[in-house]
N, C-alpha and C. Protein backbone atom coordinates (compact mmCIF):
# COMPACT_ATOMS: atom_id res chain seq x y z
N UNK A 1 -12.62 -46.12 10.36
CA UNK A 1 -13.60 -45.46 9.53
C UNK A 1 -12.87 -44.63 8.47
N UNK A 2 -13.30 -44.59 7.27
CA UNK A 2 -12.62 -43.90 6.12
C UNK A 2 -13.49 -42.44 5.91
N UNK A 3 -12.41 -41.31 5.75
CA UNK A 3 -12.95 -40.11 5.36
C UNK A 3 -13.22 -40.12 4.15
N UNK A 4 -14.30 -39.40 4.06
CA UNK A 4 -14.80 -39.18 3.32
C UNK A 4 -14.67 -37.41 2.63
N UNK A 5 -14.18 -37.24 1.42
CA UNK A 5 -14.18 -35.70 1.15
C UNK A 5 -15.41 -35.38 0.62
N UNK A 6 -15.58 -34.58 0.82
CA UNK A 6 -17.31 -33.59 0.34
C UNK A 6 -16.40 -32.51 -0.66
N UNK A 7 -16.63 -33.03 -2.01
CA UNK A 7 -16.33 -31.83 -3.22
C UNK A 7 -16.86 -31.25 -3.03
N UNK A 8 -18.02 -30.47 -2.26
CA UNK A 8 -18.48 -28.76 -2.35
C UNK A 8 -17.73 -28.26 -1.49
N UNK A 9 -17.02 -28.75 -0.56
CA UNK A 9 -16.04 -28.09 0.10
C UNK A 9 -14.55 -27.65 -0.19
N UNK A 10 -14.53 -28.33 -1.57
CA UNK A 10 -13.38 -28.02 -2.32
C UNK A 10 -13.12 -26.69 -3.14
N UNK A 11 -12.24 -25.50 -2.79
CA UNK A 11 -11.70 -24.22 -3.34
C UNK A 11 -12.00 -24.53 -5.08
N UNK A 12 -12.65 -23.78 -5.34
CA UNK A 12 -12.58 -23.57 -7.20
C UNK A 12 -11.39 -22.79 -7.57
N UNK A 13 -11.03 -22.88 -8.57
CA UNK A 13 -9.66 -22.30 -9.10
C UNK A 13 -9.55 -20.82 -8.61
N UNK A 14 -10.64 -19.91 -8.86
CA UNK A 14 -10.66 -18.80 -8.68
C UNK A 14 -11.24 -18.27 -7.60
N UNK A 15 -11.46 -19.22 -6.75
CA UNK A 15 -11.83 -19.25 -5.20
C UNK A 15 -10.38 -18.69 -4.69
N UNK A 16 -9.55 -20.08 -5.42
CA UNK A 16 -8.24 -19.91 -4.39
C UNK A 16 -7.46 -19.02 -5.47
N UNK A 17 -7.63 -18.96 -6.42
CA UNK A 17 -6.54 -17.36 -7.15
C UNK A 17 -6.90 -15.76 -6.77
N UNK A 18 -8.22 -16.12 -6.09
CA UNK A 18 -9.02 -14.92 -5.28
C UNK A 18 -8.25 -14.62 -4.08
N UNK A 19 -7.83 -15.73 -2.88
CA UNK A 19 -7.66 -15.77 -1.60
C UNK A 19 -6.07 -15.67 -1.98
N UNK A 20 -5.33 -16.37 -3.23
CA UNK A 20 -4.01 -16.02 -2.81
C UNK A 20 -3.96 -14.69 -2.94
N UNK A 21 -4.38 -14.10 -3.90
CA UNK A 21 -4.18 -12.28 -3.98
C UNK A 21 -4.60 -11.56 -3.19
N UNK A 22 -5.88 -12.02 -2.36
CA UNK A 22 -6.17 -10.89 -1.08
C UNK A 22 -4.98 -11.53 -0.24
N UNK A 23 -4.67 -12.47 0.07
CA UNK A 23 -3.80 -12.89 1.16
C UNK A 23 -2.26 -11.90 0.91
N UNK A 24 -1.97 -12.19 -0.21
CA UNK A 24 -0.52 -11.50 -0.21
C UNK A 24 -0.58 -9.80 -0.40
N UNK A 25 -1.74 -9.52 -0.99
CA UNK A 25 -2.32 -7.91 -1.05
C UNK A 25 -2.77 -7.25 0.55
N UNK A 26 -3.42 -7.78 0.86
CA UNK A 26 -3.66 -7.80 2.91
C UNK A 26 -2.09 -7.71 3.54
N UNK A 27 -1.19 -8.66 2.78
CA UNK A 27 0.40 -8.53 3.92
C UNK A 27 0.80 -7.25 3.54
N UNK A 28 0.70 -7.18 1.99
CA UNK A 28 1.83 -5.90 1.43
C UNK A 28 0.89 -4.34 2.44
N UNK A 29 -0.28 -4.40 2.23
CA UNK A 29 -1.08 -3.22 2.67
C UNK A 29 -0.87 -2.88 3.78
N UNK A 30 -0.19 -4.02 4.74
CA UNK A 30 -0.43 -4.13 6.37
C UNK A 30 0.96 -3.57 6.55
N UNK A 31 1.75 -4.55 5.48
CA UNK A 31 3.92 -4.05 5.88
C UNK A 31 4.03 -2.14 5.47
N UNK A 32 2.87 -2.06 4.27
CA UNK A 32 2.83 -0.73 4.30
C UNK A 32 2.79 0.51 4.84
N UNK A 33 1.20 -0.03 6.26
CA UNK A 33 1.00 0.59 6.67
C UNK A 33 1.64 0.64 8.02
N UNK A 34 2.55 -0.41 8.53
CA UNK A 34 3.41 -0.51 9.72
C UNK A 34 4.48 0.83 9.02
N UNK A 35 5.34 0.24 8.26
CA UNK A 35 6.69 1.61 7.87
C UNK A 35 5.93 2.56 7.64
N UNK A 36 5.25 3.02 6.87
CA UNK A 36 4.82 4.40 7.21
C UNK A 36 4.37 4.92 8.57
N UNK A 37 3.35 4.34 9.25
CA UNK A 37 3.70 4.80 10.86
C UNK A 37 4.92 4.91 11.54
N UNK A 38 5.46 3.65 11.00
CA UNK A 38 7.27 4.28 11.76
C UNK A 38 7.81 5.63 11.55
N UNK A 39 7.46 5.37 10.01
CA UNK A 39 7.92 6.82 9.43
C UNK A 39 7.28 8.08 10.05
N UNK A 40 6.14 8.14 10.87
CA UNK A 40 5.61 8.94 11.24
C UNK A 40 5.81 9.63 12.57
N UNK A 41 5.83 8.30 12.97
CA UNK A 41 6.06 8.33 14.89
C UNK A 41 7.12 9.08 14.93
N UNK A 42 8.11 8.82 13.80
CA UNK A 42 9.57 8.96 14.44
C UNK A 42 10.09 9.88 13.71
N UNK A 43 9.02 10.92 13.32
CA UNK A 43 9.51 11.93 12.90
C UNK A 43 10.62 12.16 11.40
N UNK A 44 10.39 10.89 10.45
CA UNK A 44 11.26 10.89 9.63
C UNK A 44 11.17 11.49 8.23
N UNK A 45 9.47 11.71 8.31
CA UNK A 45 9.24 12.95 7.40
C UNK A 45 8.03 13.90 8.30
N UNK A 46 8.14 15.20 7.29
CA UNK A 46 7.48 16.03 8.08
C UNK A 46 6.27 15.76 8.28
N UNK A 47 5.66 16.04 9.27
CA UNK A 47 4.13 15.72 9.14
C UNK A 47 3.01 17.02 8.72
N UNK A 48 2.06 17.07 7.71
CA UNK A 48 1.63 18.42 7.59
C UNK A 48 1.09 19.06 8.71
N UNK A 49 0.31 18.14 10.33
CA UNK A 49 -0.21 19.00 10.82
C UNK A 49 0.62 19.00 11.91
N UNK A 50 1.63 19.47 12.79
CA UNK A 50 2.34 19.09 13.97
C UNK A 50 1.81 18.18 15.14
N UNK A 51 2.67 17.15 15.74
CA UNK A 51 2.14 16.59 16.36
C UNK A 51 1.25 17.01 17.74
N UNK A 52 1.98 18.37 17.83
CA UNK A 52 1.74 19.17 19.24
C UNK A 52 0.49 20.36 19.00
N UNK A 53 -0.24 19.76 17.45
CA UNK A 53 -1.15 20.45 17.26
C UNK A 53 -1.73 19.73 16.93
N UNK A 54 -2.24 19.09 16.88
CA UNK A 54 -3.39 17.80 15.94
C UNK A 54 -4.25 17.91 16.98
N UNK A 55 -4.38 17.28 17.95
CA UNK A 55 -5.28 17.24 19.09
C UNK A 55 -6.15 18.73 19.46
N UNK A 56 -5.58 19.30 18.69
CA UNK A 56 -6.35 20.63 18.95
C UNK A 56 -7.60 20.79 17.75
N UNK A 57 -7.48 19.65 16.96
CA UNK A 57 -8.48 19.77 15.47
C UNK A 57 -9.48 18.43 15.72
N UNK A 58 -9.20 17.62 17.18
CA UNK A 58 -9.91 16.71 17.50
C UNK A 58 -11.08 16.32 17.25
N UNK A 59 -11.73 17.80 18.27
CA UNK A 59 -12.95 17.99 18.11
C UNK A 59 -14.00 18.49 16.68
N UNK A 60 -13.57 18.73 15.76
CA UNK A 60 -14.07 18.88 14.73
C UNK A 60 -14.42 17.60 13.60
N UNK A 61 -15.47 18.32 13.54
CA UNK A 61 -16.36 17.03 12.76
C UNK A 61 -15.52 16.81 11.38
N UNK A 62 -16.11 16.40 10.17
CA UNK A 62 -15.04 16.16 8.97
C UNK A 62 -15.26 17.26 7.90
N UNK A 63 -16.44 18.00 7.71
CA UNK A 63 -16.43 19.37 6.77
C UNK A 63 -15.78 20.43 7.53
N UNK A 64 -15.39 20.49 9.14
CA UNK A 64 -14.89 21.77 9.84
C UNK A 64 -13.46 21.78 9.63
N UNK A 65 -13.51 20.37 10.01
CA UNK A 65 -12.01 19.98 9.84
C UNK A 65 -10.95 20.23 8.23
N UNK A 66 -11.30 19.44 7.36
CA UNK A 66 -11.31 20.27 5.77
C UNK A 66 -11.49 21.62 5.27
N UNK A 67 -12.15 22.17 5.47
CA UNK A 67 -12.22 23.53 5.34
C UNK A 67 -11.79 24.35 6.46
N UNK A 68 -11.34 24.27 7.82
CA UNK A 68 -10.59 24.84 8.49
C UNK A 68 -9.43 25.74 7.52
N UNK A 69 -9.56 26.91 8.12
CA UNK A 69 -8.77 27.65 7.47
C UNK A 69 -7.02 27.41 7.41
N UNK A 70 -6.70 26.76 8.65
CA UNK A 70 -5.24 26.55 8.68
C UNK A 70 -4.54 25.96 7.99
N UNK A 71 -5.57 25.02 7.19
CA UNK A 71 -4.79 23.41 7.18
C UNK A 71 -4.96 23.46 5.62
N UNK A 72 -6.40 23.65 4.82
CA UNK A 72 -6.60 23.13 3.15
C UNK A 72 -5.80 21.97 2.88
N UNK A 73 -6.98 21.09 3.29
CA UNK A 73 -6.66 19.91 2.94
C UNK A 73 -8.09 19.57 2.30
N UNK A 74 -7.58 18.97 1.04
CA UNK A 74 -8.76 18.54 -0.40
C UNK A 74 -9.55 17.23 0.10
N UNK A 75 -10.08 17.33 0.25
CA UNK A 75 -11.19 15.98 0.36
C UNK A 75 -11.27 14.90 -0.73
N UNK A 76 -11.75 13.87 -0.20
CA UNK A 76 -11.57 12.83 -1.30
C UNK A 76 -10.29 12.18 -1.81
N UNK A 77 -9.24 12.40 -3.12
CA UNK A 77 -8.45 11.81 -3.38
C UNK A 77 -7.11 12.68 -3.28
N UNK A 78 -7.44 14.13 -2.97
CA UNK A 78 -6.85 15.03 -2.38
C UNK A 78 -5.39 14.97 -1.90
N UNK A 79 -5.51 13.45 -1.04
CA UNK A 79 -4.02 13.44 0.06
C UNK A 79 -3.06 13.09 -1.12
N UNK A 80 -3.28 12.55 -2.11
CA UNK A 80 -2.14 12.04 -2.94
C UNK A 80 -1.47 13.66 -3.18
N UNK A 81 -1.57 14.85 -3.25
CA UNK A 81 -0.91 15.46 -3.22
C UNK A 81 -0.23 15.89 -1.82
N UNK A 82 -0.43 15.36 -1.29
CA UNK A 82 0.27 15.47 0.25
C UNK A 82 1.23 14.80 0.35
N UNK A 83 1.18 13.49 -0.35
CA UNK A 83 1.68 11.99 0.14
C UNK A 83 3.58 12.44 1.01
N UNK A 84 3.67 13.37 0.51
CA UNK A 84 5.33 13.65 0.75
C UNK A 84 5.35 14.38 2.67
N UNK A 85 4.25 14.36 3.31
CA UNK A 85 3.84 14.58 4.46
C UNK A 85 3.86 12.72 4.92
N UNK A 86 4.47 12.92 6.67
CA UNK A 86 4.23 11.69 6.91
C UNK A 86 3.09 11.22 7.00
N UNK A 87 2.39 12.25 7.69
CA UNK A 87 0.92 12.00 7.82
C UNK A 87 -0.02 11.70 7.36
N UNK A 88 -0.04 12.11 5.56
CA UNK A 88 -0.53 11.21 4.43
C UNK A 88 0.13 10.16 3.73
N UNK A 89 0.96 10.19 4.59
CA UNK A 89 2.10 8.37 3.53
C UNK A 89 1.37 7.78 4.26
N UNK A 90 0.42 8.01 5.10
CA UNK A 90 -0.09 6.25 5.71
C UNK A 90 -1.06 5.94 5.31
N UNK A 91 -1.73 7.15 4.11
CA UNK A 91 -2.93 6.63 3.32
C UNK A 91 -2.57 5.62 2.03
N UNK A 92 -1.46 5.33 2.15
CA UNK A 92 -1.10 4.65 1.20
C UNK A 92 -1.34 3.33 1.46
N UNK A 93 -1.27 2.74 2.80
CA UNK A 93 -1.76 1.58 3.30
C UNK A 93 -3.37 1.41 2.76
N UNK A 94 -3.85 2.59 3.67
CA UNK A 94 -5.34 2.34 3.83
C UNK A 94 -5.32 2.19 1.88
N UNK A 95 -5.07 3.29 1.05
CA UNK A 95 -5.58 2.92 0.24
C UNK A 95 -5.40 1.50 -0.93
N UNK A 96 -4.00 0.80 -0.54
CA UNK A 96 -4.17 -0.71 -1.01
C UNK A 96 -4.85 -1.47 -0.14
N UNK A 97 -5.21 -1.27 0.91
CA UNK A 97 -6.14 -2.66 1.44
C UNK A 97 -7.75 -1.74 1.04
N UNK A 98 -8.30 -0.89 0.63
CA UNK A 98 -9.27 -0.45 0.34
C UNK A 98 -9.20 -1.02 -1.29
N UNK A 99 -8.62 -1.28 -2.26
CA UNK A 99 -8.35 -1.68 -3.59
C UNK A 99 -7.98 -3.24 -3.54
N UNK A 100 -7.94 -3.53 -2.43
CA UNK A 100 -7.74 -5.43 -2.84
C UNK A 100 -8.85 -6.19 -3.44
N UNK A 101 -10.17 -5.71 -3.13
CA UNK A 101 -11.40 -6.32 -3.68
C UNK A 101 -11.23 -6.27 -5.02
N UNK A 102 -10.39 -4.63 -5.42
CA UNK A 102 -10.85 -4.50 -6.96
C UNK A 102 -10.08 -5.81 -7.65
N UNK A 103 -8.71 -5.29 -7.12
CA UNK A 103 -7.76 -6.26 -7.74
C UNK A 103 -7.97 -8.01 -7.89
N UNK A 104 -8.78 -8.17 -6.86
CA UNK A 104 -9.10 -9.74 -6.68
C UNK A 104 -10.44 -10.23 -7.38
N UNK A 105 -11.05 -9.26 -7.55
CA UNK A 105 -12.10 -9.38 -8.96
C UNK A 105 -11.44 -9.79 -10.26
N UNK A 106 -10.98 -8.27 -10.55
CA UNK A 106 -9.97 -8.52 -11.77
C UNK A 106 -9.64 -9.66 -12.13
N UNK A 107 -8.39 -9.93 -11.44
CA UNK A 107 -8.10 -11.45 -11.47
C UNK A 107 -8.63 -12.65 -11.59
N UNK A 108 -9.67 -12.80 -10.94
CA UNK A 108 -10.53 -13.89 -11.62
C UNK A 108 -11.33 -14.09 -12.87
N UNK A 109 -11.54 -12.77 -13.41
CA UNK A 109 -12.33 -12.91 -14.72
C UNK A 109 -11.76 -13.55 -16.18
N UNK A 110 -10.48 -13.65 -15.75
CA UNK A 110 -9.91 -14.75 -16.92
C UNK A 110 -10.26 -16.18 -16.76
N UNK A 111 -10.48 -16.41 -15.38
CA UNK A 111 -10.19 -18.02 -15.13
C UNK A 111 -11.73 -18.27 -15.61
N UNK A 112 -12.71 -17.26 -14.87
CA UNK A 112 -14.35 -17.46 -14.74
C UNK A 112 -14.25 -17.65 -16.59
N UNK A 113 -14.02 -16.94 -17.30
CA UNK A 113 -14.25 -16.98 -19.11
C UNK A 113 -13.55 -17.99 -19.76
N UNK A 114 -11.93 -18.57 -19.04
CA UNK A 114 -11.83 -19.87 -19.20
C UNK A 114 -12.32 -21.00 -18.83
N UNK A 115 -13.45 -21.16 -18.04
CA UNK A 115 -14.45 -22.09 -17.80
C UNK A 115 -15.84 -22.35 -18.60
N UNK A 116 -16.03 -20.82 -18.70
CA UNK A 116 -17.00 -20.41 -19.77
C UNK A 116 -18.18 -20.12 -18.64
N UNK A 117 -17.81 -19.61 -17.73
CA UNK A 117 -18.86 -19.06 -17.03
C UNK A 117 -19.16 -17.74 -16.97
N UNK A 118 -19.95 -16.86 -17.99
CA UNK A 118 -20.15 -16.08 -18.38
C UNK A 118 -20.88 -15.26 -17.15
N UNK A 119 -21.66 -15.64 -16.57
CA UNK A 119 -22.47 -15.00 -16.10
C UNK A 119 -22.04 -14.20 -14.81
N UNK A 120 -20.87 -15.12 -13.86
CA UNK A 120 -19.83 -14.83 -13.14
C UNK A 120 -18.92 -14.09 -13.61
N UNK A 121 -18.60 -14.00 -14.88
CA UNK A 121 -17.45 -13.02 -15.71
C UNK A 121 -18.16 -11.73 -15.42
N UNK A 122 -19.24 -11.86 -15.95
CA UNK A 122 -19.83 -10.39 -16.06
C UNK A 122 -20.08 -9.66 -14.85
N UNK A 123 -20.64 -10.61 -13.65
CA UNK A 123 -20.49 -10.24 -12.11
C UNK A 123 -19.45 -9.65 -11.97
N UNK A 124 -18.59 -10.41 -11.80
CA UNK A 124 -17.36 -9.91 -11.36
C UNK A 124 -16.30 -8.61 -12.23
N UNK A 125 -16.91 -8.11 -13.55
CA UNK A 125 -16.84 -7.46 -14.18
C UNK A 125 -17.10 -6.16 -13.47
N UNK A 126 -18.70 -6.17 -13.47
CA UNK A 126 -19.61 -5.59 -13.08
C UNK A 126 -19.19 -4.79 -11.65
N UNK A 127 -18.88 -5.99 -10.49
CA UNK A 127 -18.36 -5.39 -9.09
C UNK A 127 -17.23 -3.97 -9.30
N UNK A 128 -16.35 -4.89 -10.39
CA UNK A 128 -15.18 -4.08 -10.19
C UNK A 128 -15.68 -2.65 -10.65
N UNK A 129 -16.52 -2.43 -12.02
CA UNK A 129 -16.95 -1.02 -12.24
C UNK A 129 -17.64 -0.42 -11.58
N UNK A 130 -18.56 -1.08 -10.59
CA UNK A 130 -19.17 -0.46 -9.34
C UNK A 130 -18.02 -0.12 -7.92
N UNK A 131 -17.24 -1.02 -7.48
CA UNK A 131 -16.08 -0.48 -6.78
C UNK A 131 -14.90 0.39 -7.14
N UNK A 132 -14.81 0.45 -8.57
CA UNK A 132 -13.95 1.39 -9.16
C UNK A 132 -14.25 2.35 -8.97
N UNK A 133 -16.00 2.61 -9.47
CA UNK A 133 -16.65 4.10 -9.76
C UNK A 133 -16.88 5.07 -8.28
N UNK A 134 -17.19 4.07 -7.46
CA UNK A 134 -17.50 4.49 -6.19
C UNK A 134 -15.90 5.19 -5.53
N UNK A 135 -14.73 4.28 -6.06
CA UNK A 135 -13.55 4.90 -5.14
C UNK A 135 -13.23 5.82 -5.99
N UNK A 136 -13.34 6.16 -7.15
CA UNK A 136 -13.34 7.31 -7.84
C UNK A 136 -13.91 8.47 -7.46
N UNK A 137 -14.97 8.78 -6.88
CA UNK A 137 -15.65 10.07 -5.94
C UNK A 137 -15.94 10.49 -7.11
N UNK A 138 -16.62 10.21 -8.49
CA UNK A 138 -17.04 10.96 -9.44
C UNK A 138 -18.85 10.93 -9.42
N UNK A 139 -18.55 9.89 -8.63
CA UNK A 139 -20.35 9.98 -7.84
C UNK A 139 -20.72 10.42 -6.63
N UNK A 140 -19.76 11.10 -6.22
CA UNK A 140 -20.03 11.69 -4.44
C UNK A 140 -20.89 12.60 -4.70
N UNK A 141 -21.63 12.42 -3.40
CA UNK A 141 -22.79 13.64 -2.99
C UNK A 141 -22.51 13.41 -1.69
N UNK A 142 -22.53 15.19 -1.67
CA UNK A 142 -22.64 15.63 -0.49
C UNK A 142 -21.32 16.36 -0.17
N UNK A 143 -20.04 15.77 0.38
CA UNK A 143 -18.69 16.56 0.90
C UNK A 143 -18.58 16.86 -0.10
């Protein structure tokens, strides 16, 4: 019996220029966030809150915890001034695998306008200024 391929099951250009960039953006975010935990565990930079004290801030919800008097730590995009703490180098992970969507939007809107599919350009336009704006916290309510 001869196979048969089904073209709707076939990757569009920017299907697969989508999946190679989350794929290799997902490894870098992941190798990221492994060495910085090393870096953490093992004591190789300081950590801002001690390890033999953290568990004591457990119980606090996330406005007690932030505004706790000990600690002033900024909410939102805040940790980048920390980053030199081990304890915030590991937001550096979280925050490239939280930015792979943007980046993998991006990327396709050349191929989508070299096809001339406008309407997908502008989608995918569109996502990214809605996921941009949102990780920006210039629309937060509430914390």
């Amino acid at each position: 019996m001869e196979e048969k391929s089904n073209p709707s099951l076939q990757a569009t250009p920017e299907q697969a220029l989508y999946a190679r960039i989350l794929e290799k953006s997902m490894l870098l975010g992941l190798f990221i966030l492994l060495v910085t935990f090393v870096i953490y565990i093992f004591g190789i930079m300081k950590p801002y809150i001690p390890l033999d004290k953290i568990s004591g801030y457990w119980h606090l919800n996330v406005h007690d915890y932030l505004n706790h008097p000990d600690l002033h730590i900024k909410a939102g995009w805040g940790w980048l001034g920390m980053i030199g703490y081990g304890d915030f180098l590991n937001f550096v992970g979280v925050a490239i695998l939280a930015g792979v969507t943007i980046l993998c939007y991006i990327s396709i809107i050349p191929t989508l306008l070299r096809k001339n599919d406008k309407l997908y350009a502008v989608l995918a336009a569109l996502e990214v200024i809605i996921l941009t704006t949102a990780a920006s916290g210039i629309l937060a309510v509430g914390h």
